[in-house]
Protein backbone atom coordinates (compact mmCIF):
# COMPACT_ATOMS: atom_id res chain seq x y z
CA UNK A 1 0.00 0.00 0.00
CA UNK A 2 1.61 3.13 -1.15
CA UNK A 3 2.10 5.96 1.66
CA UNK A 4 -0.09 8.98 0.55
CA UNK A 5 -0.08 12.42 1.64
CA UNK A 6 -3.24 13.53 4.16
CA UNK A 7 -6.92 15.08 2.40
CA UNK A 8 -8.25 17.76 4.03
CA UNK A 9 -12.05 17.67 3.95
CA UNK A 10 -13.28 18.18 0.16
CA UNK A 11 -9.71 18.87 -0.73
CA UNK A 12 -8.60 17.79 -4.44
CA UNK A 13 -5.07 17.86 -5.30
CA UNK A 14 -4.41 21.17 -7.38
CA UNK A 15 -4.16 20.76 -11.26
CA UNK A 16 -0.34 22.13 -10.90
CA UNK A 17 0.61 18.90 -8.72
CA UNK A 18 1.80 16.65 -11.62
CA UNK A 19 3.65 20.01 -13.32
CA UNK A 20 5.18 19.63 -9.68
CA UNK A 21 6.43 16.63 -9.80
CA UNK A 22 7.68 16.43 -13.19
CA UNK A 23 9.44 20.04 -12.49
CA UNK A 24 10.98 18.55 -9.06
CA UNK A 25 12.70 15.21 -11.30
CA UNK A 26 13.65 17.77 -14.14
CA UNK A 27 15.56 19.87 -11.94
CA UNK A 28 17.22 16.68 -10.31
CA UNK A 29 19.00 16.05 -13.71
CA UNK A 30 20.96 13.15 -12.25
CA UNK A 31 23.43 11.57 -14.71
CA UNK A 32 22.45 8.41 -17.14
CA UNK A 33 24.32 6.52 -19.10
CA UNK A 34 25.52 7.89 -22.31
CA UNK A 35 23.72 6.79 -25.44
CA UNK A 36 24.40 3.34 -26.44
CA UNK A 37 27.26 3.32 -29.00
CA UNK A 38 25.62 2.43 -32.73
CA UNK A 39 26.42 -0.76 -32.36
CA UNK A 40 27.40 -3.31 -29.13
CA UNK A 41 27.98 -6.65 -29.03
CA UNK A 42 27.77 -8.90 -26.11
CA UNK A 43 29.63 -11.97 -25.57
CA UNK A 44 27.71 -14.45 -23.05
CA UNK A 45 29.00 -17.18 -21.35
CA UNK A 46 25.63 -18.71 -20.94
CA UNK A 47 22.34 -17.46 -22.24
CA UNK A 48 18.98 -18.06 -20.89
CA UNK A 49 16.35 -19.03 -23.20
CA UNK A 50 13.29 -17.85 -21.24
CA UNK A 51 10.82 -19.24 -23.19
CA UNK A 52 12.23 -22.99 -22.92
CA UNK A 53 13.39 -22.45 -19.16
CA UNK A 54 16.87 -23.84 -20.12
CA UNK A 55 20.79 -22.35 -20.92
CA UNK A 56 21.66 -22.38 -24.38
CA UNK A 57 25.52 -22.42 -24.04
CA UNK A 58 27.73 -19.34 -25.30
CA UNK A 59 25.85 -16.66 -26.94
CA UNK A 60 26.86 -13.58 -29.03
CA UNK A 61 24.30 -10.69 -28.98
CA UNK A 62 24.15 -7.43 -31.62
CA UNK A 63 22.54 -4.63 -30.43
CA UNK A 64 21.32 -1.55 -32.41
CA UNK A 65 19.22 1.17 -32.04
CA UNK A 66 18.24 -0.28 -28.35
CA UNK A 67 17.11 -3.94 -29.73
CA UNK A 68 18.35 -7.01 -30.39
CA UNK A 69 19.49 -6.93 -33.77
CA UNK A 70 20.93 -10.58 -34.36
CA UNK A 71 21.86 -13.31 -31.83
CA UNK A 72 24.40 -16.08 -32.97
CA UNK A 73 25.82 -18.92 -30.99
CA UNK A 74 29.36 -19.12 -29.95
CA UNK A 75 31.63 -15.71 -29.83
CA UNK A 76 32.07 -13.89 -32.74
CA UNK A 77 32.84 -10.51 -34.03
CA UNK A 78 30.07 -9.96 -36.59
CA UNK A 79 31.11 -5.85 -36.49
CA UNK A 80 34.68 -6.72 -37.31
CA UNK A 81 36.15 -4.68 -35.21
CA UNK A 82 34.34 -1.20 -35.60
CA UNK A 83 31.55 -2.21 -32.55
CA UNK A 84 31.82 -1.71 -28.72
CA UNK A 85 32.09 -5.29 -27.48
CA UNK A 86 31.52 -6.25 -24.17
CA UNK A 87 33.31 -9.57 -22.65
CA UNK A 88 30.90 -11.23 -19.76
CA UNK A 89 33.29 -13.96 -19.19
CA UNK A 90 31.63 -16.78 -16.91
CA UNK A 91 27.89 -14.67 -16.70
CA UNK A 92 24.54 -15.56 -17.58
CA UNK A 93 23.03 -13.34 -19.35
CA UNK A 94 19.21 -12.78 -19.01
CA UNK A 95 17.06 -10.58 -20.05
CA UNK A 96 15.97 -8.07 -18.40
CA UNK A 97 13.51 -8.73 -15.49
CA UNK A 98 9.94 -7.49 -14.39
CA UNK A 99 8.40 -6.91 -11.43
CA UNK A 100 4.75 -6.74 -12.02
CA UNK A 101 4.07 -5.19 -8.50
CA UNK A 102 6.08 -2.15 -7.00
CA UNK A 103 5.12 1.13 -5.68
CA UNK A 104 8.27 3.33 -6.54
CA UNK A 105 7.21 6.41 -4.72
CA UNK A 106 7.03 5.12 -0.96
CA UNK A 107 9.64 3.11 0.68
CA UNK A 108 8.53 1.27 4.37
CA UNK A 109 9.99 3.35 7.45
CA UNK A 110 8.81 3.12 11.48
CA UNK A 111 7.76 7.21 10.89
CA UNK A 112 5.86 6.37 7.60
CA UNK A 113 2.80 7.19 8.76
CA UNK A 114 3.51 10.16 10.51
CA UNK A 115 5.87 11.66 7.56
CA UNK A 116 3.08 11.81 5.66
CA UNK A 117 1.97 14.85 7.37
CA UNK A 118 5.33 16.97 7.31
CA UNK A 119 6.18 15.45 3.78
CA UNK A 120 5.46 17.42 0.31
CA UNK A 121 4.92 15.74 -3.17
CA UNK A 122 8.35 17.10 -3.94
CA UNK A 123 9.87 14.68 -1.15
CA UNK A 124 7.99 11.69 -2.36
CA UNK A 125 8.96 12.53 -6.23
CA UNK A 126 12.79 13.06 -5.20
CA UNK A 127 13.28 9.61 -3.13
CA UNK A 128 11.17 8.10 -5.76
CA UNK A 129 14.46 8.69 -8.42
CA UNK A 130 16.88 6.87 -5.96
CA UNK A 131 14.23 4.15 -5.61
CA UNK A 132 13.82 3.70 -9.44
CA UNK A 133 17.59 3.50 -9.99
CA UNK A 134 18.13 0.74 -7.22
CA UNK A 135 15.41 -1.16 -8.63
CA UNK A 136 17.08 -0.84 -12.27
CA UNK A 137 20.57 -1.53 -11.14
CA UNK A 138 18.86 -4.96 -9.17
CA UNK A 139 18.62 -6.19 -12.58
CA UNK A 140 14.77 -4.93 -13.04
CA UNK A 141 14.61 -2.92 -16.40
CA UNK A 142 10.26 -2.83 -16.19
CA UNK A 143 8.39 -2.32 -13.54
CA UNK A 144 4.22 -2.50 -13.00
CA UNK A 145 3.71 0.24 -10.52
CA UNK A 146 0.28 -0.52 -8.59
CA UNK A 147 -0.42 2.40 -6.65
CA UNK A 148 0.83 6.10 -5.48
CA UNK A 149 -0.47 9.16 -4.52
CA UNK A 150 -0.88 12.39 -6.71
CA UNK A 151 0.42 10.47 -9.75
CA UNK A 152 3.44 11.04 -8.81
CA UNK A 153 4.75 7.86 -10.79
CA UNK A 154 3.81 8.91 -13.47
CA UNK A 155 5.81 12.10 -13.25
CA UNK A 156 8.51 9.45 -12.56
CA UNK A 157 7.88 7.29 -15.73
CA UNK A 158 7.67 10.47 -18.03
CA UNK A 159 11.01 11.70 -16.71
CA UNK A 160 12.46 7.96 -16.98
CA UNK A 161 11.03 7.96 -20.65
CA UNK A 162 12.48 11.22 -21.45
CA UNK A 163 16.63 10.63 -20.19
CA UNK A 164 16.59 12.58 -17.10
CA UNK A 165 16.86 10.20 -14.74
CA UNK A 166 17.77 6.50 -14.83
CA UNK A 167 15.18 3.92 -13.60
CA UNK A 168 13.10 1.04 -15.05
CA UNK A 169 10.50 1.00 -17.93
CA UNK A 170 7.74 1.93 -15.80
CA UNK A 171 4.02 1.02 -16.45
CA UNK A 172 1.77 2.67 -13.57
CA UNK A 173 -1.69 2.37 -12.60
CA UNK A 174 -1.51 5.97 -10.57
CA UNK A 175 -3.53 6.12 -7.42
CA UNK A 176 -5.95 2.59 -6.56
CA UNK A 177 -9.21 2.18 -7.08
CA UNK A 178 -11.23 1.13 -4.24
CA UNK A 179 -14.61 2.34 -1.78
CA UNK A 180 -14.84 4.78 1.43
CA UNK A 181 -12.81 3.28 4.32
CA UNK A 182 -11.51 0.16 2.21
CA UNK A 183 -7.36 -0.44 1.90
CA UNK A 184 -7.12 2.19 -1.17
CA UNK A 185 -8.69 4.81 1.03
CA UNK A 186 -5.91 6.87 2.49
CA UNK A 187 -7.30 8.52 5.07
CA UNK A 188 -8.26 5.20 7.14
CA UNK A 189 -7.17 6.65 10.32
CA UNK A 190 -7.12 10.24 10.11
CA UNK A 191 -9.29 11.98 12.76
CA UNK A 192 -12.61 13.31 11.40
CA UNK A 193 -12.11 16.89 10.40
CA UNK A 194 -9.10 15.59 7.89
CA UNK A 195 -11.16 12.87 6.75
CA UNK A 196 -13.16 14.60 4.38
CA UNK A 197 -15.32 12.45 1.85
CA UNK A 198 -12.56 11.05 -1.16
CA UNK A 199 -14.44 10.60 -4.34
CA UNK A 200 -13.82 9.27 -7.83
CA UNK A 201 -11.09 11.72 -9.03
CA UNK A 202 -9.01 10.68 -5.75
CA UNK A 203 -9.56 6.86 -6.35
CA UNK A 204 -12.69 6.13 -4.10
CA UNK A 205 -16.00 5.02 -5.48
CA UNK A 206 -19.38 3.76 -4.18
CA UNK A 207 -21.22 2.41 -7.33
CA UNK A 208 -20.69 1.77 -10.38
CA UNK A 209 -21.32 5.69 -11.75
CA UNK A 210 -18.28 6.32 -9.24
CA UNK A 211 -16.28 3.13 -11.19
CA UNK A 212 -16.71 4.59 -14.83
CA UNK A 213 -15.34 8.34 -13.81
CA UNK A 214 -12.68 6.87 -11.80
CA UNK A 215 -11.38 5.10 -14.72
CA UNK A 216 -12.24 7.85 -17.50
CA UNK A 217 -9.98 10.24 -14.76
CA UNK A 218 -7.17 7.57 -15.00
CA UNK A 219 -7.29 8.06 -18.52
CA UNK A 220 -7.59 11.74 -18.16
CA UNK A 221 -4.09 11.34 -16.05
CA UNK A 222 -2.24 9.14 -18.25
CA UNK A 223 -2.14 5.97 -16.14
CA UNK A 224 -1.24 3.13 -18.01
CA UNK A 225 -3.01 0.37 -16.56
CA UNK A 226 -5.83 0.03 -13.47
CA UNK A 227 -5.50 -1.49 -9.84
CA UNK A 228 -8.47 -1.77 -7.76
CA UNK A 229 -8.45 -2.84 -4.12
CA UNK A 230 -11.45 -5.27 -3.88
CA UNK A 231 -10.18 -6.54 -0.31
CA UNK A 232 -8.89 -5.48 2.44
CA UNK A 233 -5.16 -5.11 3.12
CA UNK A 234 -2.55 -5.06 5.84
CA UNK A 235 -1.00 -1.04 5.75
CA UNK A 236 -3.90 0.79 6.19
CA UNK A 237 -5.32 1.26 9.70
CA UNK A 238 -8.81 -0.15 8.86
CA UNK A 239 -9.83 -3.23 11.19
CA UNK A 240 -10.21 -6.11 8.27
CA UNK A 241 -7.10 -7.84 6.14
CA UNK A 242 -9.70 -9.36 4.29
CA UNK A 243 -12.87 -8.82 3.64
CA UNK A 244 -14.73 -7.96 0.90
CA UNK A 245 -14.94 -4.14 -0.10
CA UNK A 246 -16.19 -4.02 -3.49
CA UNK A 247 -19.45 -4.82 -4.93
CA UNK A 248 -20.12 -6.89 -8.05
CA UNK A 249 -21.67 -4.23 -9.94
CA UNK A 250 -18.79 -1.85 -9.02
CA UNK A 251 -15.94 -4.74 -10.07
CA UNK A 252 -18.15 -5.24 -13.18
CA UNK A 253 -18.27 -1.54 -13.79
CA UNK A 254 -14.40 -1.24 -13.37
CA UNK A 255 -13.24 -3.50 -15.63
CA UNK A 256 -15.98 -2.89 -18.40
CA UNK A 257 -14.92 1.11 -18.11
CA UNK A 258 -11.10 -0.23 -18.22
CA UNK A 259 -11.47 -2.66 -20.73
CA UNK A 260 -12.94 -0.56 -23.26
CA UNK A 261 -9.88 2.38 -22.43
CA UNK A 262 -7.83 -0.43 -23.27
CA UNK A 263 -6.16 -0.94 -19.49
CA UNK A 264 -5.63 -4.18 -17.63
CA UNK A 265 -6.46 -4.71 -14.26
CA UNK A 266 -4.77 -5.73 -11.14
CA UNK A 267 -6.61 -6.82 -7.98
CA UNK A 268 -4.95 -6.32 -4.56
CA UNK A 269 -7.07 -9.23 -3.26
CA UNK A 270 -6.26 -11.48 -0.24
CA UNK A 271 -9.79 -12.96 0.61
CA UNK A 272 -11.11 -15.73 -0.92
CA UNK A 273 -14.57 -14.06 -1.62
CA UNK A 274 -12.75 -11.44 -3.06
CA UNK A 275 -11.17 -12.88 -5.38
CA UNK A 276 -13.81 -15.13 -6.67
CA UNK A 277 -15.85 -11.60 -7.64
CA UNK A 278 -12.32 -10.27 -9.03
CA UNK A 279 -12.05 -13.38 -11.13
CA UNK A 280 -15.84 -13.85 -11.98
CA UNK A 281 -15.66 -9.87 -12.96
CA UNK A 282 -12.69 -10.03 -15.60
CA UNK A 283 -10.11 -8.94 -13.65
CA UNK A 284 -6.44 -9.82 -15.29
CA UNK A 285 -4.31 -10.51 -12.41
CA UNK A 286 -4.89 -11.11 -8.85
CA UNK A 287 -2.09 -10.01 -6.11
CA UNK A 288 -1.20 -11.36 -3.01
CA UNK A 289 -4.28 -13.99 -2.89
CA UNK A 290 -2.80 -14.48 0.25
CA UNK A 291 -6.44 -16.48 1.15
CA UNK A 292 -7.16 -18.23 -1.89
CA UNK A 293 -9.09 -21.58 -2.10
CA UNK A 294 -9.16 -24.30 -4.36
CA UNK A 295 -11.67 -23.06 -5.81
CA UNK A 296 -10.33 -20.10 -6.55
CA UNK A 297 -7.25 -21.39 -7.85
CA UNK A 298 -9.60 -23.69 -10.43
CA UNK A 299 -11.28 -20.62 -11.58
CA UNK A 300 -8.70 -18.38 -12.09
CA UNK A 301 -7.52 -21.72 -14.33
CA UNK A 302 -10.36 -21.35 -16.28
CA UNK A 303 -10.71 -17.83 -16.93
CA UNK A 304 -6.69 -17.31 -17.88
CA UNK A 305 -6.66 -15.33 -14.36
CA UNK A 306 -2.80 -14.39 -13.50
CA UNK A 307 -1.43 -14.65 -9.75
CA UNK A 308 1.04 -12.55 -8.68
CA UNK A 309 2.24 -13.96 -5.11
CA UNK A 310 4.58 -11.26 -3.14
CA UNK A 311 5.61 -13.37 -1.08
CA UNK A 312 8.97 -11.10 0.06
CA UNK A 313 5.90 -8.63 1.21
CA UNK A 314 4.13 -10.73 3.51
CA UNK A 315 7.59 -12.32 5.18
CA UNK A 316 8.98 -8.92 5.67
CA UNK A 317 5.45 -7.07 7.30
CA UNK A 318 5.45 -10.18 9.40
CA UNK A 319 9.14 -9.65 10.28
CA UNK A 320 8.26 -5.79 11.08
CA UNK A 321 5.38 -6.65 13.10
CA UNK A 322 7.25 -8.42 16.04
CA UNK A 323 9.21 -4.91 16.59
CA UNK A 324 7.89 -2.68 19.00
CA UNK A 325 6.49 0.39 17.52
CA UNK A 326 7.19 -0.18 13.55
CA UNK A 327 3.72 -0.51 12.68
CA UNK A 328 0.89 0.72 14.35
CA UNK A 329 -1.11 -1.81 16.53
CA UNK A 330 -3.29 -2.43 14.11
CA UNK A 331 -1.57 -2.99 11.29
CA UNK A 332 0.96 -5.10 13.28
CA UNK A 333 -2.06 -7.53 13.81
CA UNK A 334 -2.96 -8.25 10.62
CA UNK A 335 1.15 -8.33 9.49
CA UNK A 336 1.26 -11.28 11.81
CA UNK A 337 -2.24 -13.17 10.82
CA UNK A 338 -0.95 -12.51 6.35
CA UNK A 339 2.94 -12.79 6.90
CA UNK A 340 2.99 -16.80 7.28
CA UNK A 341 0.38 -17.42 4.49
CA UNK A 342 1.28 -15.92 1.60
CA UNK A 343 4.30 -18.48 0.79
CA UNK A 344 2.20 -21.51 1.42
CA UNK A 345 -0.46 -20.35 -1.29
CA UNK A 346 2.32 -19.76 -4.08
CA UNK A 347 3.26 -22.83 -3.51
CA UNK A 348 -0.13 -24.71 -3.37
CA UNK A 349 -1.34 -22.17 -6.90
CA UNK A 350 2.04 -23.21 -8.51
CA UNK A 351 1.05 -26.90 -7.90
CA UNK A 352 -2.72 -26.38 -9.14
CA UNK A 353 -1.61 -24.93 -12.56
CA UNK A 354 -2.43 -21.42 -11.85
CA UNK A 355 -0.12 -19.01 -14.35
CA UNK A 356 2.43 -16.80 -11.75
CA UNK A 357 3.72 -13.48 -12.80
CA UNK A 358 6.59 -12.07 -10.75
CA UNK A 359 5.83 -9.62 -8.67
CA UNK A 360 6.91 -8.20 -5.10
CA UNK A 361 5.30 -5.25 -3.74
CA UNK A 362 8.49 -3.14 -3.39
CA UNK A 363 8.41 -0.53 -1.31
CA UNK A 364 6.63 -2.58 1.68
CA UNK A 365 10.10 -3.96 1.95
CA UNK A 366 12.98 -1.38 0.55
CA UNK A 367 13.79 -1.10 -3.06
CA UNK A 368 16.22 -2.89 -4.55
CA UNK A 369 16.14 -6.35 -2.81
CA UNK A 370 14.02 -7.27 -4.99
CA UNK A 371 15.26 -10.39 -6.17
CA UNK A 372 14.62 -11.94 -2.74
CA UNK A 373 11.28 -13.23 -4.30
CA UNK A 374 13.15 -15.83 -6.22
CA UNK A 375 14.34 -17.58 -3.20
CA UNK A 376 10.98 -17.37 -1.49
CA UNK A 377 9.27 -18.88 -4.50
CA UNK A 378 11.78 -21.40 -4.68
CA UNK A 379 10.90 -22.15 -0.96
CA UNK A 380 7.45 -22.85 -1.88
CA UNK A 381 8.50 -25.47 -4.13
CA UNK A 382 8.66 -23.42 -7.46
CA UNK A 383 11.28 -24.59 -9.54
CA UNK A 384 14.20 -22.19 -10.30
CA UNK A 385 13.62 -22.18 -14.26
CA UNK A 386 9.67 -21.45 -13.62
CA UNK A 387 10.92 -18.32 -10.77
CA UNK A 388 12.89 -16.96 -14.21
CA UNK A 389 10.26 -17.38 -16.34
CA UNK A 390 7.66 -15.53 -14.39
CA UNK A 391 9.84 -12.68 -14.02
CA UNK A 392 10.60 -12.95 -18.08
CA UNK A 393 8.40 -14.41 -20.26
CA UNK A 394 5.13 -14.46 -17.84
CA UNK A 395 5.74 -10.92 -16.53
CA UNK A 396 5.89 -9.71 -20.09
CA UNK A 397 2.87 -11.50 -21.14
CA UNK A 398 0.50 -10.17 -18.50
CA UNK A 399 2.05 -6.76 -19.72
CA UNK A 400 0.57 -7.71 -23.22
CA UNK A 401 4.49 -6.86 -24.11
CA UNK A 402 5.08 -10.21 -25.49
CA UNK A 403 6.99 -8.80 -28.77
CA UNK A 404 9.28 -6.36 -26.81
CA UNK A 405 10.50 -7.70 -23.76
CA UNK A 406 10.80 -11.10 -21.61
CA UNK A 407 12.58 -13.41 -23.75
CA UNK A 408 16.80 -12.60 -25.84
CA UNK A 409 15.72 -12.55 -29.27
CA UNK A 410 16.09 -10.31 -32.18
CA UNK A 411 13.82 -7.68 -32.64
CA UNK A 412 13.02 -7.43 -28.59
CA UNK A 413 14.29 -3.80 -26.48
CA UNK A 414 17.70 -4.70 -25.46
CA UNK A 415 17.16 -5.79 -22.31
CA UNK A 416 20.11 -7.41 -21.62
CA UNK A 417 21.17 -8.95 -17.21
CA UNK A 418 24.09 -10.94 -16.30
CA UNK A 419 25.19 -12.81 -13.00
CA UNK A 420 27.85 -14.77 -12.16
CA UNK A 421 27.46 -18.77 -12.13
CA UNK A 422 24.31 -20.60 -13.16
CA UNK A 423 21.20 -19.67 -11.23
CA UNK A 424 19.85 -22.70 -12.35
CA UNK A 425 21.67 -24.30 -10.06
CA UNK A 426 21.67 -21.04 -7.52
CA UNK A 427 18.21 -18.80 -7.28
CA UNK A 428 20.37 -16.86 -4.61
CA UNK A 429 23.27 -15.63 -7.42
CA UNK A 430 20.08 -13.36 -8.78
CA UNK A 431 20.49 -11.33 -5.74
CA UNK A 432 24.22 -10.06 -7.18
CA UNK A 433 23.38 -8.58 -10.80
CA UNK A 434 26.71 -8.00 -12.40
CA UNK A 435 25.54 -6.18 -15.59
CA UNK A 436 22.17 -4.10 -16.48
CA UNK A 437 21.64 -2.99 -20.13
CA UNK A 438 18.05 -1.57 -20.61
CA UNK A 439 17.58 -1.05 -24.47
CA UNK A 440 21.03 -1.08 -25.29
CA UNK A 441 22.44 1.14 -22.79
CA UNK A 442 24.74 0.05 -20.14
CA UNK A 443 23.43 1.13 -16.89
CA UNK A 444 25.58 -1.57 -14.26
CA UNK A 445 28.74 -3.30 -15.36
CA UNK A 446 30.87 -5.79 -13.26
CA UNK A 447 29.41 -4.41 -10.79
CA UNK A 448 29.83 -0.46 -10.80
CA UNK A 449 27.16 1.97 -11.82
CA UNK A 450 27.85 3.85 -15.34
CA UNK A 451 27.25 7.36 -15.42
């Protein structure tokens, strides 16, 4: 749950907040790599073919014009000479991965919930740039970013887009969706007189008139996708983890409205009712599902639903809970009654067939460890190839970015990891990303950031 800034009663941001935003990164003009040379070739010790789940042995990779121009096995100098080449001697490479769930513009903190009153925008939008470039140099070149306040991401992913400041490819839902007093509701908490009464254009609806104008305001914004918030959730201070909080006719309403503005939608859902109206609705990817059955898991089989698992979310809440004044009582509770589950359903959905995306919910935990997932899926009994894949391949297909990203081939952005060793054999070595290329810039190599 991203950390948002307080409402005052009837108060709607001003229409200069995203100008804000964008004007704060601007002015930050922190350095990025240099343009990718016309052409670079990479030499790979191993290569892994994402869509197979398998190394293909020593790879050499063209790149041009930030794609994949050719690939060609063995090492070879197709350029003859007049090319940048780059040597990763004993590396995987891999392309680049995705994390379908992060929230870019908050970071977890023991005063989060107080900052929020002394913070500005500004403060969010300039820790937001040091949280995109930890998450790129983790090996992360996309990003789904489920939730902010005052569209601040997408302030972020505009000045990503344009050079100004280094980060992933960022695809951002802006604020959530969800009803008065339910987990997208960010006053849950306040005292009365700065409660006010949130309505469509802030994220909250009751009905499903409120559903279509929240979505038509997304559009309106520039949001790239939707997330709604048919549950409850663990960081906000409201007394349910979860129950239901959205109405049929409103889920129905939401996705028609996105469907037809050409978004997706991702559901923050961790009870079981919940989801089964998320799924039943049309929703395209359910996160967390920290409480979902079996029968669930059999119709999100049958619908094509996607299941995005963060587990690193629910250990590290549950980790945060046991000390003394990190979270609020409240939120402690339900930390402790989600923390232990989440892990144990990713393993029983992986079992029952049910497709996994990658996805972590960074910035509950801090940016950048993001690859801790891997070894938490693995945990759950998810086999190391299938951990790749959903980060690759499976992330890019819930994206509907199938012909740009998640697989080495020519043609795709030049999205280009490396680690040392075979994580194959080792989920853990995807924890140490050696080398970052995100279309066919070098961002991270052998392990120092290029400026």
């Amino acid at each position: 749950m991203p950390i948002r800034m307080p409402k005052l009663p009837n108060e709607e941001p001003p229409m200069k907040m995203q100008g804000l935003c964008a004007a704060v990164l601007l002015s930050l003009a922190l350095p990025v790599a240099a343009m990718a040379a016309e052409t670079t070739v990479l030499h790979c010790d191993q290569v892994f073919d994402a869509k197979r789940g398998k190394l293909t042995g020593e790879m050499t990779l063209v790149i041009e014009d930030g794609r994949i121009k050719a690939m060609s096995a063995g090492h070879s100098d197709p350029a003859g000479g007049a090319a940048r080449t780059i040597n990763l001697k004993g590396m995987t490479c891999l392309p680049g991965l995705i994390d379908s769930h992060v929230h870019l513009t908050g970071e977890t903190s023991p005063t989060g919930y107080t900052d929020q009153f002394r913070w500005n925008v500004a403060d969010y939008a300039i820790r937001s740039t040091v949280y995109a470039r930890r998450t790129l140099e983790a090996g992360f070149t996309t990003v789904r970013n489920l939730g902010d306040g005052d569209n601040a991401s997408i302030s972020l992913r505009n000045a990503i887009n344009q050079g100004v400041v280094p980060g992933p490819r960022i695809y951002t839902a802006g604020s959530a969706i969800g009803s008065t007093g339910g987990h997208a509701d960010g006053t849950d908490g306040y005292r009365a007189d700065l409660q006010g009464d949130p309505g469509p254009k802030l994220g909250i609806i009751n009905g499903p008139d409120d559903a279509w104008k929240a979505v038509r305001q997304h559009y309106k914004d520039g949001a790239d996708l939707i997330k709604i918030m048919p549950s409850g959730g663990v960081l906000d201070e409201s007394s349910s983890v979860d129950n239901a909080q959205m109405t049929m006719q409103e889920l129905e309403a939401v996705i028609a409205a996105a469907h037809d503005y050409g978004f997706t939608v991702a559901a923050h859902a961790h009870g079981a009712e919940a989801i089964r109206r998320a799924v039943t609705a049309g929703v395209d990817s359910i996160e967390h599902g920290t409480y979902m059955s079996d029968a669930d898991m059999k119709l999100m089989k049958q619908r094509g639903t996607w299941y995005v698992p963060t587990i690193i979310a629910g250990r590290y809440v549950a980790e945060k809970a046991a000390v003394p004044g990190y979270y609020p009582e409240q939120i402690a509770a339900k930390a402790r009654q989600v923390g232990p589950v989440i892990q144990k359903t990713a393993g029983r959905a992986f079992k029952a067939g049910v497709k996994m995306a990658f996805g972590t919910d960074a910035g509950v935990y801090p940016h950048g460890q993001n690859a801790k997932e891997f070894e938490y899926m693995v945990e759950a009994g998810i086999p190391n190839a299938y951990a790749l894949q959903a980060a690759t391949v499976n992330a890019a297909a819930l994206l509907k970015q199938s012909d740009n990203m998640g697989s080495l081939e020519a043609g795709k952005f030049a999205d280009v990891i490396a680690v040392k060793g075979n994580p194959l054999d080792d989920i853990s070595l995807m924890k140490q990303v050696d080398f970052v290329m995100k279309a066919g810039v070098v961002y991270k190599e052998a392990g120092r950031q290029v400026d």
